[in-house]
N, C-alpha and C. Protein backbone atom coordinates (compact mmCIF):
# COMPACT_ATOMS: atom_id res chain seq x y z
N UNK A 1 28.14 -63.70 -28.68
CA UNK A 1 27.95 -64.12 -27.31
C UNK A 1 27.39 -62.99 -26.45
N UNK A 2 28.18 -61.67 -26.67
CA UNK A 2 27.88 -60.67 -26.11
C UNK A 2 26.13 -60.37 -25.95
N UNK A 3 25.74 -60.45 -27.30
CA UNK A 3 24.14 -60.25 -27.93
C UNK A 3 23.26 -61.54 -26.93
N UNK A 4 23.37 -62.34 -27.49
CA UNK A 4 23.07 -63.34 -26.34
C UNK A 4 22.26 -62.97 -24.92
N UNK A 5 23.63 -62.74 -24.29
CA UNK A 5 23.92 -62.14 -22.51
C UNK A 5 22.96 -61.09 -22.80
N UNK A 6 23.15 -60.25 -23.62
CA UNK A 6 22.22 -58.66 -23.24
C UNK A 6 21.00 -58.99 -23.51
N UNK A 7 20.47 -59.84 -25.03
CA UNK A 7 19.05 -60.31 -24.71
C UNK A 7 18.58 -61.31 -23.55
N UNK A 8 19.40 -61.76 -22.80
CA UNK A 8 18.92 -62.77 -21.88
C UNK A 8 18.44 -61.45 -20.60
N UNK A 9 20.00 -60.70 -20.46
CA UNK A 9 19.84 -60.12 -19.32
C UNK A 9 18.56 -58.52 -19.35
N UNK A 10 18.26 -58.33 -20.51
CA UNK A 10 16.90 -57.61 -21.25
C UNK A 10 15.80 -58.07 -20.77
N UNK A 11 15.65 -59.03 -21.13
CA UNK A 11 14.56 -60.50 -20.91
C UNK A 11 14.17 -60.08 -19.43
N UNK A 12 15.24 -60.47 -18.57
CA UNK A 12 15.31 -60.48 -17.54
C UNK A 12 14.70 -59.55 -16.77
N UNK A 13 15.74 -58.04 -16.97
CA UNK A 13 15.03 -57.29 -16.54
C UNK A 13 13.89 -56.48 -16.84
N UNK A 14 13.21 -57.13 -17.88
CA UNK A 14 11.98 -56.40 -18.50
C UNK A 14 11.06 -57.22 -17.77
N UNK A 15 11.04 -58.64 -17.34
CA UNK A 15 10.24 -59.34 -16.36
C UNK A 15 10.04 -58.90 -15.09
N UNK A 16 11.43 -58.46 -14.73
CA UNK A 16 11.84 -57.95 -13.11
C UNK A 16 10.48 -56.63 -13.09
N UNK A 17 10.28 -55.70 -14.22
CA UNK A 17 10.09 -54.63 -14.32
C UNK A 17 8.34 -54.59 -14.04
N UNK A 18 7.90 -55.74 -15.05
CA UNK A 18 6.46 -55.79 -14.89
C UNK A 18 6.07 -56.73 -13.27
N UNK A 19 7.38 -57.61 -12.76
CA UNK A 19 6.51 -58.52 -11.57
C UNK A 19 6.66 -57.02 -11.01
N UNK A 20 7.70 -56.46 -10.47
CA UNK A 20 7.32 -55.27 -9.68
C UNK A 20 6.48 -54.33 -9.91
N UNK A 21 6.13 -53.87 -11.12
CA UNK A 21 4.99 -53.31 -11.18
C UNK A 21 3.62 -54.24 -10.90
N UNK A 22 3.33 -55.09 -10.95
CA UNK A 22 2.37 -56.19 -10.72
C UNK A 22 2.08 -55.94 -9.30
N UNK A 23 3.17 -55.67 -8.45
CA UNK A 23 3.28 -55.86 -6.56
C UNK A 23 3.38 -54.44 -6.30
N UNK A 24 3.66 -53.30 -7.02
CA UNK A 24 3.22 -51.96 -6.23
C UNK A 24 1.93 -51.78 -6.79
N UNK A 25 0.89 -52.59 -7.40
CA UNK A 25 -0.36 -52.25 -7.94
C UNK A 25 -1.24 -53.01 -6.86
N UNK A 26 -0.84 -53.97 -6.49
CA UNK A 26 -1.22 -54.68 -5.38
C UNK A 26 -1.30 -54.41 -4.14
N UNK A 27 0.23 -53.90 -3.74
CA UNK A 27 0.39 -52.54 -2.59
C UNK A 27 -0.59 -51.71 -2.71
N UNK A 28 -1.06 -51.20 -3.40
CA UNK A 28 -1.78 -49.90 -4.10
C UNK A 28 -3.21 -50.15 -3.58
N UNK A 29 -3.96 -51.52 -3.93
CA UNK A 29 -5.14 -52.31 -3.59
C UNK A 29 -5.56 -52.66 -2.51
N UNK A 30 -4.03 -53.35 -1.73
CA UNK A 30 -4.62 -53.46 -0.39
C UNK A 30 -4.34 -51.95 0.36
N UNK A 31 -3.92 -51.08 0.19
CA UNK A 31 -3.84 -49.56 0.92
C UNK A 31 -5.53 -49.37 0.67
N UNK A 32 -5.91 -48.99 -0.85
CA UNK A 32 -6.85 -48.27 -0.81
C UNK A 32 -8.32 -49.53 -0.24
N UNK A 33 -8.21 -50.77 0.31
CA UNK A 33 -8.89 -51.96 1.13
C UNK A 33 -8.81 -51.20 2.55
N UNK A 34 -7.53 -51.16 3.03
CA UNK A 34 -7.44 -50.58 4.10
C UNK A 34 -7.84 -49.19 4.22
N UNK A 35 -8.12 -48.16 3.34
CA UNK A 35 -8.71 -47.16 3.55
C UNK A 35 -10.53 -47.57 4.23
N UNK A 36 -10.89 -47.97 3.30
CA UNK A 36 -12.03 -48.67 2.82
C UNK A 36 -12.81 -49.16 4.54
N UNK A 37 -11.70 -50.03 5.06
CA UNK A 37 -11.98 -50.59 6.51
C UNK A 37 -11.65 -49.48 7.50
N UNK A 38 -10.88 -48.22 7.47
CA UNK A 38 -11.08 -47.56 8.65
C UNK A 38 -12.24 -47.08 8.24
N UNK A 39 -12.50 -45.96 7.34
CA UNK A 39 -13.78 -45.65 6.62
C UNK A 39 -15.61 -46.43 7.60
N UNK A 40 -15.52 -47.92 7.13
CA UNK A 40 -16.20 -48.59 7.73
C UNK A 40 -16.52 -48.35 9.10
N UNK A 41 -15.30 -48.39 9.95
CA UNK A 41 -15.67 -48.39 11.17
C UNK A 41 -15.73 -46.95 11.59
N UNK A 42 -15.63 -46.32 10.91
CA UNK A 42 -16.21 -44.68 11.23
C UNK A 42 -17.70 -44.18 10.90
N UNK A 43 -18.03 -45.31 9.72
CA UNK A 43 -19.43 -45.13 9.50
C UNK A 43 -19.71 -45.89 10.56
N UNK A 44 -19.62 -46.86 11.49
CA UNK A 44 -20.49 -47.69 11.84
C UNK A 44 -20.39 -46.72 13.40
N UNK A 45 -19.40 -45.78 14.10
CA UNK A 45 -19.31 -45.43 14.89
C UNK A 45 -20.57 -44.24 14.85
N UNK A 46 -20.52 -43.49 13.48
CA UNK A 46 -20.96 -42.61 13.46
C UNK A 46 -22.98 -42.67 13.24
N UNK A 47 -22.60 -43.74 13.05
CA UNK A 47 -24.16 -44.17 12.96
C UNK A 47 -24.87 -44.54 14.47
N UNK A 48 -23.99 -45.27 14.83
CA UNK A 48 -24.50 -45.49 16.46
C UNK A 48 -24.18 -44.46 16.81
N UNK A 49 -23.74 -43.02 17.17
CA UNK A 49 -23.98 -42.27 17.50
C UNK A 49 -25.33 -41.04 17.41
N UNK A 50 -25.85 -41.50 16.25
CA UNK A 50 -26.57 -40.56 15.31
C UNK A 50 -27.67 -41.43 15.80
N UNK A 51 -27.96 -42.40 16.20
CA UNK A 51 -28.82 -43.49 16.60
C UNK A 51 -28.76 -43.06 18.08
N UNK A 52 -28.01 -43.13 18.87
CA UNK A 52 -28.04 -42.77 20.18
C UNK A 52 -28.49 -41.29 20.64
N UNK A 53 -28.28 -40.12 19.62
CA UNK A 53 -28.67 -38.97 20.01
C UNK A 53 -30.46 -39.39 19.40
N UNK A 54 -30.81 -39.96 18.30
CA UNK A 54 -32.03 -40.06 17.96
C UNK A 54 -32.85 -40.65 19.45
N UNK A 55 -32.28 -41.61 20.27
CA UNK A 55 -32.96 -42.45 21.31
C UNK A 55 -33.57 -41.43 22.37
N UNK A 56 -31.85 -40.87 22.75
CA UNK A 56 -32.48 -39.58 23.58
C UNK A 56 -32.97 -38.67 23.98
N UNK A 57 -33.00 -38.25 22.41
CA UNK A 57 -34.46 -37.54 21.94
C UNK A 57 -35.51 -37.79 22.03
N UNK A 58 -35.91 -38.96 21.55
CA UNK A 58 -37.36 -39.56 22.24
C UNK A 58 -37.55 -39.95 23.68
N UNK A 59 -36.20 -40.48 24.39
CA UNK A 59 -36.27 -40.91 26.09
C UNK A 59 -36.53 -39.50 26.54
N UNK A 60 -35.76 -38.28 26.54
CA UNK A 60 -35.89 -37.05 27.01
C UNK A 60 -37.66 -36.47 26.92
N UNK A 61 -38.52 -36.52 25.38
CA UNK A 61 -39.42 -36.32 25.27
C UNK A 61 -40.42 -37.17 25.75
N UNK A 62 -40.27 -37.87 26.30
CA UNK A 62 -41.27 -38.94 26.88
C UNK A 62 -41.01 -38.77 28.20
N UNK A 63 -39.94 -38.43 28.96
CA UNK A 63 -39.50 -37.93 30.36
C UNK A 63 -39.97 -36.74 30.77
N UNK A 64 -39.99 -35.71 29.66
CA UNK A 64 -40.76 -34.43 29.83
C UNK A 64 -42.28 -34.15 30.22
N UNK A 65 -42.83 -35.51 29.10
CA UNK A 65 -44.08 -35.82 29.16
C UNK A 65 -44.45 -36.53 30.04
N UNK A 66 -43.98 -36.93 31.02
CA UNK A 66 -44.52 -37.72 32.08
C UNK A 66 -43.84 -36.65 33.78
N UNK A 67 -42.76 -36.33 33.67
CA UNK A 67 -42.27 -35.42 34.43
C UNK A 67 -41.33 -36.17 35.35
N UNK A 68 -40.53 -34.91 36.02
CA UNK A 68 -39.54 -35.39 36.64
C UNK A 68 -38.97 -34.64 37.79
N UNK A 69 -38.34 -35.08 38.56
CA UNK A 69 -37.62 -34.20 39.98
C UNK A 69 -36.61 -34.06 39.39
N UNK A 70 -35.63 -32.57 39.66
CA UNK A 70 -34.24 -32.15 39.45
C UNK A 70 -34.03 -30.71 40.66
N UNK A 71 -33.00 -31.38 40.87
CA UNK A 71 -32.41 -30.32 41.90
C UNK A 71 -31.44 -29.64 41.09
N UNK A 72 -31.13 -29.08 42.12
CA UNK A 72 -30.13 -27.99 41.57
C UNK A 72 -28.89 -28.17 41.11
N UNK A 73 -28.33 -29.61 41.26
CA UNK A 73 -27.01 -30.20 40.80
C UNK A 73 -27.57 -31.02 39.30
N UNK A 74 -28.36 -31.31 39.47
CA UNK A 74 -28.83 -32.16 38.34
C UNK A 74 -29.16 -33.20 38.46
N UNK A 75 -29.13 -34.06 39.62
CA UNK A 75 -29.98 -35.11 40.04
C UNK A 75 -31.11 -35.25 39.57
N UNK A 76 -31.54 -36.15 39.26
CA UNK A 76 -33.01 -36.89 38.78
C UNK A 76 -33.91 -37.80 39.27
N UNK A 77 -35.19 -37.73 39.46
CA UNK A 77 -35.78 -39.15 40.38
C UNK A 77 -37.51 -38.87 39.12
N UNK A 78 -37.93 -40.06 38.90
CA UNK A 78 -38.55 -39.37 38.37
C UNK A 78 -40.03 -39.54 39.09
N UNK A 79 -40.83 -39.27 38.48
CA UNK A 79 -42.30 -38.88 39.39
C UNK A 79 -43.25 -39.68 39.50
N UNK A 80 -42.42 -40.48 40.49
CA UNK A 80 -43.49 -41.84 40.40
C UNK A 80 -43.31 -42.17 42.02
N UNK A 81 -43.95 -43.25 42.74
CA UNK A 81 -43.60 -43.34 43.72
C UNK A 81 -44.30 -44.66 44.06
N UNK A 82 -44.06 -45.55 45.45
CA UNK A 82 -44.95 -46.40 45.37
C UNK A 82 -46.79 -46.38 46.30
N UNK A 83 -47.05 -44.60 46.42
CA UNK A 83 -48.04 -44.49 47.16
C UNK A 83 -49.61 -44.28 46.24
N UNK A 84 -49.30 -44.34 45.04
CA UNK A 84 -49.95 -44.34 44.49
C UNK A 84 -50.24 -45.71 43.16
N UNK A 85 -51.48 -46.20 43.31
CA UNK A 85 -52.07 -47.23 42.42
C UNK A 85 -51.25 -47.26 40.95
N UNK A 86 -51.16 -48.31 40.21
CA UNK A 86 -50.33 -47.89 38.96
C UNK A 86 -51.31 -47.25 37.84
N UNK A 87 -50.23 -46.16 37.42
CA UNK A 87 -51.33 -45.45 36.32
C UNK A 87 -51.75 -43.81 37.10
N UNK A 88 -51.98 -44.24 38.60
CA UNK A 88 -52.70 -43.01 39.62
C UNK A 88 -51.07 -42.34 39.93
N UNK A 89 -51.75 -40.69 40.20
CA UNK A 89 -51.11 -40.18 40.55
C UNK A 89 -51.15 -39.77 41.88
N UNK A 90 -50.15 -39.92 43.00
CA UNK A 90 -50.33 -39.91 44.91
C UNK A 90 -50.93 -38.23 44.83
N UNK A 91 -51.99 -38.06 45.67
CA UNK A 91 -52.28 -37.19 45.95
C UNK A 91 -51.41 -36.61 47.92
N UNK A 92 -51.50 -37.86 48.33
CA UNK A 92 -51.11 -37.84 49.26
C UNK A 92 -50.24 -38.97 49.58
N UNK A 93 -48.88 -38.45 50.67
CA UNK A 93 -47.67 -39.34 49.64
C UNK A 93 -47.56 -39.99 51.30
N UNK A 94 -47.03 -41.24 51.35
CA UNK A 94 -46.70 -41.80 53.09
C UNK A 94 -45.26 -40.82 53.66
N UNK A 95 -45.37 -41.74 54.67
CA UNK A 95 -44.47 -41.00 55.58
C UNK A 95 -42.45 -41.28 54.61
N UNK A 96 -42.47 -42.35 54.62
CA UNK A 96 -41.61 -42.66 54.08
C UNK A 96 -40.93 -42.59 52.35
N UNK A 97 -42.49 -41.81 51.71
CA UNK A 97 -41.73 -42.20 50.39
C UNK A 97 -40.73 -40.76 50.22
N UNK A 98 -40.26 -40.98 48.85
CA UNK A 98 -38.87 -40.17 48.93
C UNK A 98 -39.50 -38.45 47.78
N UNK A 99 -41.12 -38.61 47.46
CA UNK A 99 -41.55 -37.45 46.98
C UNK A 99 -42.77 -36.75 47.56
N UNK A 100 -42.51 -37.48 49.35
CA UNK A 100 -42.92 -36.51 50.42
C UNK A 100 -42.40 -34.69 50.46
N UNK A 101 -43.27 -34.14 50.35
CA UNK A 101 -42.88 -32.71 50.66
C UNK A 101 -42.17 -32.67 52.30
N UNK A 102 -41.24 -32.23 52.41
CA UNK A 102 -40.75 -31.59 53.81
C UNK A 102 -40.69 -30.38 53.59
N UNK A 103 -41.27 -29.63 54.57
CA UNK A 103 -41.36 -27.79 54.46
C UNK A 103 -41.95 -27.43 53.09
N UNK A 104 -42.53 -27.98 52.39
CA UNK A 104 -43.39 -27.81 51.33
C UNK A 104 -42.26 -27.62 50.05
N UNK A 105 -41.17 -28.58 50.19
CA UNK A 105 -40.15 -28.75 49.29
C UNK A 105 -40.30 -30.53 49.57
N UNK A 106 -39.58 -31.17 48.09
CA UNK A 106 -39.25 -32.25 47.96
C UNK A 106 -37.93 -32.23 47.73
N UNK A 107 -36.83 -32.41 48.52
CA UNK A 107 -35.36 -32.74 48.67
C UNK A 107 -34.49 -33.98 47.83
N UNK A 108 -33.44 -34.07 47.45
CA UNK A 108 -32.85 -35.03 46.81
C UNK A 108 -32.11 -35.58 47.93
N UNK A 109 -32.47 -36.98 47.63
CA UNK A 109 -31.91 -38.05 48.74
C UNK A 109 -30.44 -37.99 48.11
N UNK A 110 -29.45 -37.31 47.06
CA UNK A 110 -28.19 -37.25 47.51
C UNK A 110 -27.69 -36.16 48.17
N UNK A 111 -27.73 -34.65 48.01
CA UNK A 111 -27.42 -33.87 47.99
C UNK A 111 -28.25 -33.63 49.18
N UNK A 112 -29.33 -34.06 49.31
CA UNK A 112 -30.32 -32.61 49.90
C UNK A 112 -30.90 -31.14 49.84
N UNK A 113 -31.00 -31.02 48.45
CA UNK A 113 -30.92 -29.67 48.14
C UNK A 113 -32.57 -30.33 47.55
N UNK A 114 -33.00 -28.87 47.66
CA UNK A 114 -34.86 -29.10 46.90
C UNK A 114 -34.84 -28.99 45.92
N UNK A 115 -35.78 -29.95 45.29
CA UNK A 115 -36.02 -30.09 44.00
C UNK A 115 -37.54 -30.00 43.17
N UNK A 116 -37.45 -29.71 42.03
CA UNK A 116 -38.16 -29.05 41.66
C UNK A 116 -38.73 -30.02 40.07
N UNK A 117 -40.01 -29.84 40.27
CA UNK A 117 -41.09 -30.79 39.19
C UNK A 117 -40.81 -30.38 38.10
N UNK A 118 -40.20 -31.10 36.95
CA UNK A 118 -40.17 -30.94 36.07
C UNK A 118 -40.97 -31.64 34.68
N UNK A 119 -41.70 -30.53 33.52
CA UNK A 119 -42.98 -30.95 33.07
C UNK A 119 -43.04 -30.54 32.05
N UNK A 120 -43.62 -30.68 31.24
CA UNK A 120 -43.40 -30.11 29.71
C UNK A 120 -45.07 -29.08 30.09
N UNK A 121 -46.07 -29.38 30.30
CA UNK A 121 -47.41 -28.46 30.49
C UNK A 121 -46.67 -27.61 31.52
N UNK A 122 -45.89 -27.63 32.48
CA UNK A 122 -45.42 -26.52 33.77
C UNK A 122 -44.72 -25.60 33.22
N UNK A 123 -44.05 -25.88 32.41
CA UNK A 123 -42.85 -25.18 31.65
C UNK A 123 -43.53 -24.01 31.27
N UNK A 124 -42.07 -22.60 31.60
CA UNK A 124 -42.95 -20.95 31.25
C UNK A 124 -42.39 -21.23 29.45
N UNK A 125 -42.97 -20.25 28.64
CA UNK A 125 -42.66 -20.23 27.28
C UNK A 125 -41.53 -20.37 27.17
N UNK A 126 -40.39 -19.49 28.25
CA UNK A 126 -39.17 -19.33 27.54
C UNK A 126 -38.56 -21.04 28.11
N UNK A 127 -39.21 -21.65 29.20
CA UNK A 127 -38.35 -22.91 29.07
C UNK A 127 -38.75 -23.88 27.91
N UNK A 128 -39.93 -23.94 27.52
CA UNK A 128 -39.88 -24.53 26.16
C UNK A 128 -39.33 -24.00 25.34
N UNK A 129 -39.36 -22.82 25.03
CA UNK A 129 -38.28 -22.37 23.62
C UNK A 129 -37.07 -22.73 24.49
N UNK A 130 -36.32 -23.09 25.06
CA UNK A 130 -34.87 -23.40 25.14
C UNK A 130 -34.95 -24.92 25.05
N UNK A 131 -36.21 -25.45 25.82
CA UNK A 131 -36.00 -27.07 25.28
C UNK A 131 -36.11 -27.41 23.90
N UNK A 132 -37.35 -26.30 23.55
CA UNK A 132 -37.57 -27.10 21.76
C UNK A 132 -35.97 -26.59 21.24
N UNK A 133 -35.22 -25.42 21.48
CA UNK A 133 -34.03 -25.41 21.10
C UNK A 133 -33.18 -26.47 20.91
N UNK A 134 -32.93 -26.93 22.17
CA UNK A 134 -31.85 -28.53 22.48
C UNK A 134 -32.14 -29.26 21.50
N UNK A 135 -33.40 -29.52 21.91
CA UNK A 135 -33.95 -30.62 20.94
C UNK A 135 -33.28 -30.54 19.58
N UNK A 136 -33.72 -29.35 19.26
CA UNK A 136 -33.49 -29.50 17.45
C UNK A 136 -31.79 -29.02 17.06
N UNK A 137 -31.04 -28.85 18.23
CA UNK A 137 -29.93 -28.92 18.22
C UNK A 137 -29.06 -30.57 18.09
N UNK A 138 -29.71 -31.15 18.68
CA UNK A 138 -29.53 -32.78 19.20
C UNK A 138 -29.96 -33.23 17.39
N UNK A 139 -30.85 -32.67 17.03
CA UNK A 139 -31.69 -33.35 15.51
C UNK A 139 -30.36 -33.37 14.66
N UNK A 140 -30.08 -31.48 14.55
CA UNK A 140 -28.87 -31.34 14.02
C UNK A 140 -27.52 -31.77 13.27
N UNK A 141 -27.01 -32.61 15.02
CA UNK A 141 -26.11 -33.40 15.03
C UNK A 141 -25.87 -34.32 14.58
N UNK A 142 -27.36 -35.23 14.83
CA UNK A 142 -27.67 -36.39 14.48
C UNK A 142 -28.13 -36.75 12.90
N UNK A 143 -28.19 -35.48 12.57
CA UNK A 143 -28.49 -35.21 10.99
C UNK A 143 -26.96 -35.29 10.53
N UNK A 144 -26.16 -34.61 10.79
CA UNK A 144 -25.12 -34.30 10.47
C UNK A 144 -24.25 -35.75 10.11
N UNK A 145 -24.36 -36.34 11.24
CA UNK A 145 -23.69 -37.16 11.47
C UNK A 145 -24.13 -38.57 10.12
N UNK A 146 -25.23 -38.36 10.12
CA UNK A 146 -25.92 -39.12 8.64
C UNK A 146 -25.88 -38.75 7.83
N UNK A 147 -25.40 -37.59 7.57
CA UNK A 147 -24.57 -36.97 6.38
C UNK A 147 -23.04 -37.52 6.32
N UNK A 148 -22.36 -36.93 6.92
CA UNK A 148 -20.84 -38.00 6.96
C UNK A 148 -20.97 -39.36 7.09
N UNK A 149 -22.27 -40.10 7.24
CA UNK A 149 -22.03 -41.23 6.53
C UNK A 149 -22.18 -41.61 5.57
N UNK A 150 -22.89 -41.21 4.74
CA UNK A 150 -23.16 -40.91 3.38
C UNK A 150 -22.06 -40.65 2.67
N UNK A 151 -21.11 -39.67 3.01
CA UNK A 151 -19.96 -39.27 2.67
C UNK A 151 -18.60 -40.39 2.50
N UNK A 152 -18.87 -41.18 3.44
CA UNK A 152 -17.94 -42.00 4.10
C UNK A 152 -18.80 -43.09 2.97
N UNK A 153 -19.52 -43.73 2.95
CA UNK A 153 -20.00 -45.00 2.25
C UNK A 153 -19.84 -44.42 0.92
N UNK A 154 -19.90 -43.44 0.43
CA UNK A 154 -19.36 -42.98 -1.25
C UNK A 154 -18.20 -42.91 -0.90
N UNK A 155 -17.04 -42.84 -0.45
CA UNK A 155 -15.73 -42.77 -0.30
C UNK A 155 -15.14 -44.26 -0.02
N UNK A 156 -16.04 -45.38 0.37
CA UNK A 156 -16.03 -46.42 0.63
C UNK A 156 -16.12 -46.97 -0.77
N UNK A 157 -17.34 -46.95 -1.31
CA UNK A 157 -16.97 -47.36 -2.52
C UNK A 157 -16.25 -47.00 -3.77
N UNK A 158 -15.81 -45.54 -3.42
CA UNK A 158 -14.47 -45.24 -4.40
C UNK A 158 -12.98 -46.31 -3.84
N UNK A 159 -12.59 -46.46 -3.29
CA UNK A 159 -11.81 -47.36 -2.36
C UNK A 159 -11.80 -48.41 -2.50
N UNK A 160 -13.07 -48.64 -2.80
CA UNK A 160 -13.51 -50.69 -3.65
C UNK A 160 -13.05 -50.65 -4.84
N UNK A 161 -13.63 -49.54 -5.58
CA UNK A 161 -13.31 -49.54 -6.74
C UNK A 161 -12.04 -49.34 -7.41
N UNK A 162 -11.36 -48.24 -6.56
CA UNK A 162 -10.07 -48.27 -6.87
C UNK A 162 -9.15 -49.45 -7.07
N UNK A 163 -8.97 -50.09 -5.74
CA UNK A 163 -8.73 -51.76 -5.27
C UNK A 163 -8.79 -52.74 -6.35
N UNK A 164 -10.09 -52.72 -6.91
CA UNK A 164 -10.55 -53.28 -7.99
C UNK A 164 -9.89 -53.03 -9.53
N UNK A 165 -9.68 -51.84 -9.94
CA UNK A 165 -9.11 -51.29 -11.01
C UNK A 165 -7.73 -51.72 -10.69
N UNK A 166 -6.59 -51.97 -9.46
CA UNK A 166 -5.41 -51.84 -8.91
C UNK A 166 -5.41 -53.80 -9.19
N UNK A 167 -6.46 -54.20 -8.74
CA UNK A 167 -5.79 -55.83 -8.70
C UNK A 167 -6.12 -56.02 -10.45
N UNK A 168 -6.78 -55.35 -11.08
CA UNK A 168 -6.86 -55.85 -12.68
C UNK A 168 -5.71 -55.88 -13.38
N UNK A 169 -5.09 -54.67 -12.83
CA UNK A 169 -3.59 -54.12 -13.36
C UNK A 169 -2.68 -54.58 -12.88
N UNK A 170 -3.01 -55.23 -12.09
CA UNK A 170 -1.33 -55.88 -11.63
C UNK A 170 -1.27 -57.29 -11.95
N UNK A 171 -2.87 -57.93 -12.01
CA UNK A 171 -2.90 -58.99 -13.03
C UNK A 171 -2.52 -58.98 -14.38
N UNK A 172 -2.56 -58.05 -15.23
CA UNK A 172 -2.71 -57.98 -16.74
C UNK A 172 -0.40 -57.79 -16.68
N UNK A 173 -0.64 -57.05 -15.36
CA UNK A 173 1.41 -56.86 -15.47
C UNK A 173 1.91 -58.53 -15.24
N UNK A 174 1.22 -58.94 -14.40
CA UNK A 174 1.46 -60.68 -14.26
C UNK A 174 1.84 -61.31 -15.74
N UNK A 175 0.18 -61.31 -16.31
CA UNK A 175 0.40 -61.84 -17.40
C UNK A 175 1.03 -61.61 -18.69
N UNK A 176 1.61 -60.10 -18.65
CA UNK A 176 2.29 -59.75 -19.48
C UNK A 176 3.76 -60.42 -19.38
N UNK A 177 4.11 -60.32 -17.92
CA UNK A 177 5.56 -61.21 -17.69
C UNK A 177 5.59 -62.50 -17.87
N UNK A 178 4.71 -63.24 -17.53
CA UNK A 178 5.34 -64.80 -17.83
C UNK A 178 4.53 -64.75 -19.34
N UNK A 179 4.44 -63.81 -20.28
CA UNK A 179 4.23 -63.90 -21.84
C UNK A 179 5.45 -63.62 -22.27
N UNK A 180 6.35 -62.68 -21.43
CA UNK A 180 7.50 -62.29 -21.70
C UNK A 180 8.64 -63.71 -21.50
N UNK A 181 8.34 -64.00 -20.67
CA UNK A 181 9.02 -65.52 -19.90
C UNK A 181 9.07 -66.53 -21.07
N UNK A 182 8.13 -66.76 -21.77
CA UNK A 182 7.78 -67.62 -22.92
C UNK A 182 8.41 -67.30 -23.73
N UNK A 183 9.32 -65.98 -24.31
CA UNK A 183 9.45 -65.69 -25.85
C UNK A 183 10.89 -66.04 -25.36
């Protein structure tokens, strides 16, 4: 009778042994899923970022190339106005527009402080070498940043894969128990 009880209660817990191993392999799958999804949304952050420094790089270089007002706080207006034809540049500006010279300065309608034309042909050498600097500082980043995603999407798919290897194994522990269940 004794023999019995101990193979039943054997039985038993040799089933107990594989469903739980079956469900920390599963645990195991959806962790390394959930790795997988923060991962994701760090590539996708990091890409729109790397995308956004790429934009401003070109908005900045196309702003340079056309030119711009900046005062001394950092205000911006840029160099256009409505006294001149589209395409033309005002030689002579009305009474009212806002890139009238007063005292042979053009002022910022917040501050009031004068401001000053900004141009990529005006620029002395050393302000282009500090812009082409930025610039390729901004590239940098934005390089960088497409590197850690790269990083992140191979770490993404180690994470799938893992997941993958984790639900095989906790299937094969499944089916090992209700084989056990049968004998």
């Amino acid at each position: 009778m004794i023999r019995i009880l101990a193979r039943w209660w054997a039985k038993r817990k040799y089933v107990w042994k594989e469903e739980l191993d079956a469900a920390l392999k599963d645990l195991n799958a959806s962790a390394a899923q959930a790795q997988a999804g923060k991962r994701r949304k760090e590539v996708e952050r990091l890409t729109a970022e790397a995308d956004g420094i790429e934009a401003s790089i070109k908005e900045v270089g196309e702003k340079m190339a056309k030119g711009f007002w900046l005062c001394e706080d950092g205000h911006e207006r840029a160099d256009q106005c409505s006294c001149a034809r589209t395409g033309d540049v005002a030689i002579v500006h009305s009474g009212g527009c806002q890139l009238n010279p007063k005292n042979g300065f053009v002022y910022c309608t917040t501050d009031g402080k004068p401001m000053k034309l900004v141009r990529t042909d005006l620029m002395t050498g050393q302000e282009k070498y500090e812009s082409e600097k930025e610039r390729k500082e901004a590239e940098k980043m934005a390089d960088a940043n497409r590197q850690a995603v790269k990083q992140h999407e191979e770490a993404i798919k180690g994470s799938e894969d893992t997941a993958t290897v984790f639900r095989k194994q906790a299937q094969q522990a499944r089916e090992f128990a209700e084989l056990l269940t049968k004998l």
